[in-house]
N, C-alpha and C. Protein backbone atom coordinates (compact mmCIF):
# COMPACT_ATOMS: atom_id res chain seq x y z
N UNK A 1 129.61 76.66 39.46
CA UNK A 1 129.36 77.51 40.61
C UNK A 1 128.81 76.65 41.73
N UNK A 2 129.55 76.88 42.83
CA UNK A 2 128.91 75.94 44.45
C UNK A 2 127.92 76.48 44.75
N UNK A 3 127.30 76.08 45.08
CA UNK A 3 126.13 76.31 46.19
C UNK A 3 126.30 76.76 47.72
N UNK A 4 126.07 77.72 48.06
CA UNK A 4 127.05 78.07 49.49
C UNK A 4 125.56 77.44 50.32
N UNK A 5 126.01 76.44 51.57
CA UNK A 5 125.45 75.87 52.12
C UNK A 5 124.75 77.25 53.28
N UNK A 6 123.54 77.53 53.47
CA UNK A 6 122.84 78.44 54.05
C UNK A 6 122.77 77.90 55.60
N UNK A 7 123.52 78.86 56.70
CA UNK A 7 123.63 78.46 58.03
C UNK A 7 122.15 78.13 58.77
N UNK A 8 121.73 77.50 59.66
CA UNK A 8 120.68 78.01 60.17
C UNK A 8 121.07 78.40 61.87
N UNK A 9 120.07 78.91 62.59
CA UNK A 9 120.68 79.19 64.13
C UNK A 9 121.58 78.47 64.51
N UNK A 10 121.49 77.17 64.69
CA UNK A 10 122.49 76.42 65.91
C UNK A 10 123.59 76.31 64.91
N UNK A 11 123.84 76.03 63.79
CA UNK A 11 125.13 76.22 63.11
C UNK A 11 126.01 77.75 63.50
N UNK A 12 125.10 78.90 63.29
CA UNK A 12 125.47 79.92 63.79
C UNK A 12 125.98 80.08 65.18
N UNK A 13 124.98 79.36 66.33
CA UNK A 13 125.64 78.98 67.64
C UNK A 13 127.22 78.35 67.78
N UNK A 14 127.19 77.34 66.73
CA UNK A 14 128.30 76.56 66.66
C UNK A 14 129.39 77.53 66.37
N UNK A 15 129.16 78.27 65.00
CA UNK A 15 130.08 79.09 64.58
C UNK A 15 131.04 80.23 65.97
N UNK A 16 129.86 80.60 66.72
CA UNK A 16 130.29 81.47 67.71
C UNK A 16 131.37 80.51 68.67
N UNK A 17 130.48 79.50 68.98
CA UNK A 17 131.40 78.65 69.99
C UNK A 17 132.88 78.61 69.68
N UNK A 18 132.88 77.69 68.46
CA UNK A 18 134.53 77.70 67.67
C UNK A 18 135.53 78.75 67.46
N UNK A 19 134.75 79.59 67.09
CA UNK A 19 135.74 81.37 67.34
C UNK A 19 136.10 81.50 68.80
N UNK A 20 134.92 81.62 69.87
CA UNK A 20 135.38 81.61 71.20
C UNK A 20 136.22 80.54 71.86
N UNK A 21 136.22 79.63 71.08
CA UNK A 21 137.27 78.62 71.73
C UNK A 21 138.89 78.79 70.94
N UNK A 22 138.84 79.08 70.03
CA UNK A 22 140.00 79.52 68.90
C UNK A 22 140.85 80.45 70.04
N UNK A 23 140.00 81.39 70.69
CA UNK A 23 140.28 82.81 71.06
C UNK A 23 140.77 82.81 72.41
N UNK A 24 140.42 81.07 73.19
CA UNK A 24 140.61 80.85 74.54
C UNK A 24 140.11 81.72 75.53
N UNK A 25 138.67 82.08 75.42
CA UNK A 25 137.67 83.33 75.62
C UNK A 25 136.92 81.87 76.30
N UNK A 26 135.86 82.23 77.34
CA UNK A 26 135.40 81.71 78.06
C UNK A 26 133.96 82.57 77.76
N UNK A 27 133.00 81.45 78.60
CA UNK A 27 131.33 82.46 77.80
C UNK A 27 131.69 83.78 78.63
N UNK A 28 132.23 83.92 79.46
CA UNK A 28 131.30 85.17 80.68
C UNK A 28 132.61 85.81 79.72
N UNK A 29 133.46 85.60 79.68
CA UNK A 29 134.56 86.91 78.98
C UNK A 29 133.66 87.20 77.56
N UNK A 30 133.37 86.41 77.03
CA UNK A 30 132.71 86.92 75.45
C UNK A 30 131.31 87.48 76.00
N UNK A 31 130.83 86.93 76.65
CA UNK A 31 129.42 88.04 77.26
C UNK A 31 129.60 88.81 77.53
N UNK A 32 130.82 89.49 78.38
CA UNK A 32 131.28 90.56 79.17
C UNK A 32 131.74 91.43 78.11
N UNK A 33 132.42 90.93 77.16
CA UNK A 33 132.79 92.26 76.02
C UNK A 33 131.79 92.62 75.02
N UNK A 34 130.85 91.32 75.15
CA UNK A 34 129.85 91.99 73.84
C UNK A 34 128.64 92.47 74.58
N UNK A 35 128.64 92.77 76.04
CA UNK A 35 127.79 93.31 76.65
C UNK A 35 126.19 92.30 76.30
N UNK A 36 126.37 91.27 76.66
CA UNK A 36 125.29 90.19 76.54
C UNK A 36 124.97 89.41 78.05
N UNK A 37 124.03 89.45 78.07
CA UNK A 37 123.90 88.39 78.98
C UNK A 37 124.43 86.49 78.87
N UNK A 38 125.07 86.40 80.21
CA UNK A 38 126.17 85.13 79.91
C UNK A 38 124.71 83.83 79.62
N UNK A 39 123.47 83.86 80.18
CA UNK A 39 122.91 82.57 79.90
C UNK A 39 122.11 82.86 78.07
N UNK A 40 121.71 84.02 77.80
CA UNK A 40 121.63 84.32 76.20
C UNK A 40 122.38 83.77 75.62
N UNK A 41 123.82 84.18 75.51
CA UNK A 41 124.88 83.49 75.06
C UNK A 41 125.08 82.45 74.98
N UNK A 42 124.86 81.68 76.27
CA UNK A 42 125.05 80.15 76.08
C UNK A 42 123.70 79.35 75.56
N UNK A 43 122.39 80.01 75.21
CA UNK A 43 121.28 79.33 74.77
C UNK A 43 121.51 79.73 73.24
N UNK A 44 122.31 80.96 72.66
CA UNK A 44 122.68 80.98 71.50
C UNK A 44 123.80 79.89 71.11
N UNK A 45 124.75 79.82 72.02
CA UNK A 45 125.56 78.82 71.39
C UNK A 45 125.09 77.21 71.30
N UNK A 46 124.55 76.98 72.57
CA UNK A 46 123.89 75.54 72.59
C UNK A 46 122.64 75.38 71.96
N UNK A 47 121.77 76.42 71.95
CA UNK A 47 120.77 75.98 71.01
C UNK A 47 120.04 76.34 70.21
N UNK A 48 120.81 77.06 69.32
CA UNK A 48 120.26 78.47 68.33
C UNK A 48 119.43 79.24 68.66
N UNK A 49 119.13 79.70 69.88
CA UNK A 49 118.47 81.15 69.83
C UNK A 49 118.79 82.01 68.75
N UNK A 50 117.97 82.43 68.61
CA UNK A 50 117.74 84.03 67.97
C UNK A 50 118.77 84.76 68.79
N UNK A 51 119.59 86.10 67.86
CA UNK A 51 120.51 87.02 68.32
C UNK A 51 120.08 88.26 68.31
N UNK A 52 119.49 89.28 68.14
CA UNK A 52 119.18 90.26 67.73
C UNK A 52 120.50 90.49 66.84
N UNK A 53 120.19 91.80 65.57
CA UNK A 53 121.29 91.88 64.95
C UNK A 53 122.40 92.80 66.13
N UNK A 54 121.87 93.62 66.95
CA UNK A 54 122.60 94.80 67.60
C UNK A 54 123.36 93.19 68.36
N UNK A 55 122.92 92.45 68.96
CA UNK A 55 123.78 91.71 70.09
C UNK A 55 124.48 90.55 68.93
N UNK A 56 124.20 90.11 67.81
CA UNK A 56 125.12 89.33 66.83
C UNK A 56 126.17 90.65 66.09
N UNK A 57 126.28 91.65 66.05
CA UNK A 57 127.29 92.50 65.62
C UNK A 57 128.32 92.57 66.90
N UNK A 58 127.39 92.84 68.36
CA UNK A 58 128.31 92.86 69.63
C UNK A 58 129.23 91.68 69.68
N UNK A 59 128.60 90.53 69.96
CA UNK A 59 129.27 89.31 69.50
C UNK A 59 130.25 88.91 69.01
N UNK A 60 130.27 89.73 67.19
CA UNK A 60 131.12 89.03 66.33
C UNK A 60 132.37 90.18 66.51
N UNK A 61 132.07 91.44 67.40
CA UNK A 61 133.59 92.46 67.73
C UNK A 61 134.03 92.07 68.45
N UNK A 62 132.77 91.86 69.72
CA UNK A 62 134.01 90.70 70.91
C UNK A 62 134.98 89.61 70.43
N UNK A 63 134.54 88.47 69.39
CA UNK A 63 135.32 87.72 68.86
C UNK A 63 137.28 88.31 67.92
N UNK A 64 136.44 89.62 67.95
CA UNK A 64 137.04 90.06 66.34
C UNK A 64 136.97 89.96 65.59
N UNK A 65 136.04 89.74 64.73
CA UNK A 65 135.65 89.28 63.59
C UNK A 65 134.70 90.52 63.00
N UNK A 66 134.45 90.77 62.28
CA UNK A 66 133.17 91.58 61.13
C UNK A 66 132.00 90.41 60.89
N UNK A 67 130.84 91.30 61.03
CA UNK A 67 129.70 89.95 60.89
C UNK A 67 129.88 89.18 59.65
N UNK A 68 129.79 90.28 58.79
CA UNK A 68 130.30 88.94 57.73
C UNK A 68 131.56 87.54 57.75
N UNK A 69 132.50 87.95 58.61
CA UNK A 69 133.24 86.76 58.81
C UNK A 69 132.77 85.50 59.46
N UNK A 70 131.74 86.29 60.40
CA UNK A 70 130.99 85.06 61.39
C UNK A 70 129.91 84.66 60.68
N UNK A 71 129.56 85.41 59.96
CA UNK A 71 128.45 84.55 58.69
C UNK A 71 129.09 83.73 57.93
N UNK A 72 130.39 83.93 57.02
CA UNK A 72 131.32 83.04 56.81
C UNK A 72 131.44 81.70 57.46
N UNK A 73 131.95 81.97 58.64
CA UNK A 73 131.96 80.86 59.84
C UNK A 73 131.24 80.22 59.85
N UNK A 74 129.74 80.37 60.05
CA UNK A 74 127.99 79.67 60.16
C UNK A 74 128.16 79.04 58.68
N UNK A 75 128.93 79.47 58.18
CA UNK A 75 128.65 78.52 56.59
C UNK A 75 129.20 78.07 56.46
N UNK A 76 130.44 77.81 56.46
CA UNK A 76 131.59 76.56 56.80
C UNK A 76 131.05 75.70 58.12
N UNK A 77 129.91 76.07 58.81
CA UNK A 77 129.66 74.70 59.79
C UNK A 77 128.66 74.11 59.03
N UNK A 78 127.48 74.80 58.59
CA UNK A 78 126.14 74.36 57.53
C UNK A 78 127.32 73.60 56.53
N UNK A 79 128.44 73.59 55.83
CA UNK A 79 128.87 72.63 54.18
C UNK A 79 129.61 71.72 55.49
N UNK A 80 129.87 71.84 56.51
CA UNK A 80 130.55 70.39 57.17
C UNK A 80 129.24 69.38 57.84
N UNK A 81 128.42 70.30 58.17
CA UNK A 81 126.94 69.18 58.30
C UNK A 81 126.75 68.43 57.25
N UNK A 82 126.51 69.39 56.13
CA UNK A 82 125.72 68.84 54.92
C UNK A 82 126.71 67.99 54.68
N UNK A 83 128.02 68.15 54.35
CA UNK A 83 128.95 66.96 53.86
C UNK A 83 129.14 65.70 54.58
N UNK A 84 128.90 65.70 56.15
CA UNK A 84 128.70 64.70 56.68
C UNK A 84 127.33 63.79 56.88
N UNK A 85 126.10 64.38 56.38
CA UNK A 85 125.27 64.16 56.21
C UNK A 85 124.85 63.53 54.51
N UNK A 86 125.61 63.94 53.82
CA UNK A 86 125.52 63.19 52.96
C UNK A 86 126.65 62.21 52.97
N UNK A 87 127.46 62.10 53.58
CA UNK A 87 128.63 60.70 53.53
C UNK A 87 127.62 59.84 54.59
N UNK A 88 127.05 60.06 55.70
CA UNK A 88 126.06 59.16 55.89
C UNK A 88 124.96 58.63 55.07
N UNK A 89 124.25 59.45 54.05
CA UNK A 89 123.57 58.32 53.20
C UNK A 89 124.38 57.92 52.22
N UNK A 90 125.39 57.67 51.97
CA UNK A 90 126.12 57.14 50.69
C UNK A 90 126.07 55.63 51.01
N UNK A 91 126.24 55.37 51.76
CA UNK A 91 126.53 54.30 52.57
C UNK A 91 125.42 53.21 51.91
């Protein structure tokens, strides 16, 4: 059994970014549909702010996604840290 690598904020930031760029969505269009403010947004994506859950559910519909997919997401960025973080100490 794996260990599912546990996201923390800015991985979660990251996660959002990569969906919105997937989606060719720009911040003020993903602010504008998830009814967020555009500089929130970008202090969530650049530097893990805190989301409230009501504005991380807004978020992950603007994307299209179900929160759980974007929790998904935040955890596939947390096992590509950790994996690159440990190929740096192998060394």
């Amino acid at each position: 059994m794996s260990v599912r690598a546990i996201p923390d904020q800015g991985q979660l930031g990251r996660a959002i970014r990569e969906l919105r760029h997937e989606r060719e969505m720009t911040g003020e269009q993903l602010a504008f549909a998830a009814q967020v403010d555009l500089a929130h947004l970008n202090r969530a994506e650049n530097h893990g702010r805190n989301l409230t859950w009501a504005t991380f559910v807004g978020v992950a519909r603007a994307l299209g996604v179900s929160a759980s997919e974007l929790v998904m997401r935040a955890e596939e960025v947390a096992a590509r840290d950790r994996a690159e973080s440990s190929a740096g100490t192998d060394g």
